[in-house]
Protein backbone atom coordinates (compact mmCIF):
# COMPACT_ATOMS: atom_id res chain seq x y z
CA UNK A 1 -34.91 -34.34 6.40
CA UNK A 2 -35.76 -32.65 9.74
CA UNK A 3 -38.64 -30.79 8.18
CA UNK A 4 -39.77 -34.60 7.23
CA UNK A 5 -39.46 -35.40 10.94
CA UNK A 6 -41.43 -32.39 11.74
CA UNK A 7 -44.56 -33.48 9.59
CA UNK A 8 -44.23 -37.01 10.56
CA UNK A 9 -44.51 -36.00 14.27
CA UNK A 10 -47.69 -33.87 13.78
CA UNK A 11 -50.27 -36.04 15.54
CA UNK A 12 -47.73 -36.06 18.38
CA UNK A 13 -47.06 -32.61 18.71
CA UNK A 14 -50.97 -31.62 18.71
CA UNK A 15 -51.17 -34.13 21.47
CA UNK A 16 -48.90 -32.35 23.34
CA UNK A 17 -49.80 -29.15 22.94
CA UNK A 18 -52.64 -30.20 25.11
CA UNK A 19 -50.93 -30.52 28.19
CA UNK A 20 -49.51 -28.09 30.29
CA UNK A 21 -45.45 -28.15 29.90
CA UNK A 22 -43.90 -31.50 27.89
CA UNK A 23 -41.34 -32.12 25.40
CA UNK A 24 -40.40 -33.71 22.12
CA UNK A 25 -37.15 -34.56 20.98
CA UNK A 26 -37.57 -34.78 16.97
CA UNK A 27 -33.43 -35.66 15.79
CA UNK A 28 -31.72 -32.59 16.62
CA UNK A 29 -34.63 -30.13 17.14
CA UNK A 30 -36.31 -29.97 20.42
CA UNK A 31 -40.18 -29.29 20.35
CA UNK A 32 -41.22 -27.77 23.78
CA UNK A 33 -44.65 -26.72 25.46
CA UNK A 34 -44.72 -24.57 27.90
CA UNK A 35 -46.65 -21.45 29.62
CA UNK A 36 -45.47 -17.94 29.18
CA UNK A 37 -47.34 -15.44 31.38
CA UNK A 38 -50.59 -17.25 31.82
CA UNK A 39 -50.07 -18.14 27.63
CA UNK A 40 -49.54 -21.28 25.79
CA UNK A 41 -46.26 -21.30 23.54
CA UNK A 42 -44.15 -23.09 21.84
CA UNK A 43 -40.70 -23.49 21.81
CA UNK A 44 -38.48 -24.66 19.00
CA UNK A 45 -34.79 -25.20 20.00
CA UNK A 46 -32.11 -26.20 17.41
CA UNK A 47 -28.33 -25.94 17.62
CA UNK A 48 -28.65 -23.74 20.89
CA UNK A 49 -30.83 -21.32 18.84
CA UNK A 50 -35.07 -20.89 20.07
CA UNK A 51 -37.66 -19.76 18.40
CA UNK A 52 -41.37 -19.04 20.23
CA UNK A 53 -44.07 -19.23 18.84
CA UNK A 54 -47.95 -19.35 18.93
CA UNK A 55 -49.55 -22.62 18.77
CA UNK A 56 -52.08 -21.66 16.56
CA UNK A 57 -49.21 -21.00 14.27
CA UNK A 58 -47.58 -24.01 14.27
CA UNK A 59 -50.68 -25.84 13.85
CA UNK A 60 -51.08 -23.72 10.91
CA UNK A 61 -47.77 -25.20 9.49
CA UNK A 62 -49.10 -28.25 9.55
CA UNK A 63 -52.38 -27.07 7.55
CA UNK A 64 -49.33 -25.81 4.72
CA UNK A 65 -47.77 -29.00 4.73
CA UNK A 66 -50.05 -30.23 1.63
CA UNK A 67 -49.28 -26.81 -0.25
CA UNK A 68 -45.59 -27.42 0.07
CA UNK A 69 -45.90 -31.19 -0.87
CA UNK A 70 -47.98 -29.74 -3.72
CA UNK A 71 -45.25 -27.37 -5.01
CA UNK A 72 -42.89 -29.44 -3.81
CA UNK A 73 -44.04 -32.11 -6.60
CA UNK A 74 -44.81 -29.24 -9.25
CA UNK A 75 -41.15 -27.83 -9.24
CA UNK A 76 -39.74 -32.06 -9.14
CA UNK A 77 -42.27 -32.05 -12.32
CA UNK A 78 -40.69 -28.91 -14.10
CA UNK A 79 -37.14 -30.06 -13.06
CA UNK A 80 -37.61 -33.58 -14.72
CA UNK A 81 -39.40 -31.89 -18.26
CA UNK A 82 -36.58 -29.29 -18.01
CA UNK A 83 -33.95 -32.19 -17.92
CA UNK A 84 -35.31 -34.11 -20.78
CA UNK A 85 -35.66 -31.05 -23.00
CA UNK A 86 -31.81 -30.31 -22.30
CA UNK A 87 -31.11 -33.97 -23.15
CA UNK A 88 -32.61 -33.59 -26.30
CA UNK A 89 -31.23 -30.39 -27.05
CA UNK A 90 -27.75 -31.87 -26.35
CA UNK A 91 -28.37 -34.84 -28.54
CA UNK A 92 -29.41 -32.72 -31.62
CA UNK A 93 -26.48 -30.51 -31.14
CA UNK A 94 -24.27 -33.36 -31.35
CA UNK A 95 -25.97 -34.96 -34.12
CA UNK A 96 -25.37 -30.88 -35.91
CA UNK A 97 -21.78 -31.02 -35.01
CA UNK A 98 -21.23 -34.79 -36.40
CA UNK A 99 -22.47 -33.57 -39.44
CA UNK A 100 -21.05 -30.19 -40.30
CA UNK A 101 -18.45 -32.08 -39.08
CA UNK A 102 -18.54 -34.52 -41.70
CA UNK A 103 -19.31 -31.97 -44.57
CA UNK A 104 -15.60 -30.22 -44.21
């Protein structure tokens, strides 16, 4: 859900990372922008725990947003055809059973 948030805040946080220091609260993670020794950075605060990084890299999340969506959807796919073939394999093994069954 908070890597939903994330995405969903992108045009904000590019925004931002134009100024010079701000902040952006996104639920419990806390996006800030801020100098470090003459350098842009970013800083990513959750649950008292910070992470730095490079603005060019987070932008370059955002560019791998559509890859995850992508295999995101591919794995739902696989997960839903795996599901019906189990279904089905379920189904003939009762329809087996009911008839050995009924053969004794």
């Amino acid at each position: 859900m908070l890597r939903g948030r994330f995405f969903e805040r992108h045009a904000d946080i590019k925004r931002l990372m134009q100024l010079t220091v701000s902040s952006l609260p996104i639920q419990n993670l806390n996006v800030e922008f801020l100098k470090i020794y003459d350098m842009n950075n970013v800083k990513l605060t959750l649950n008292g725990t910070c992470l730095y990084m490079n603005p060019t890299t987070v932008l370059f999340l955002f560019e791998l947003e559509q890859y995850i969506e992508h295999v995101f959807y591919e794995l739902s796919q696989y997960t839903h055809s795996v599901s019906k073939k189990f279904k089905y394999f379920v189904l003939f093994l009762r329809q087996n059973c009911i008839t050995n069954t009924a053969m004794l």
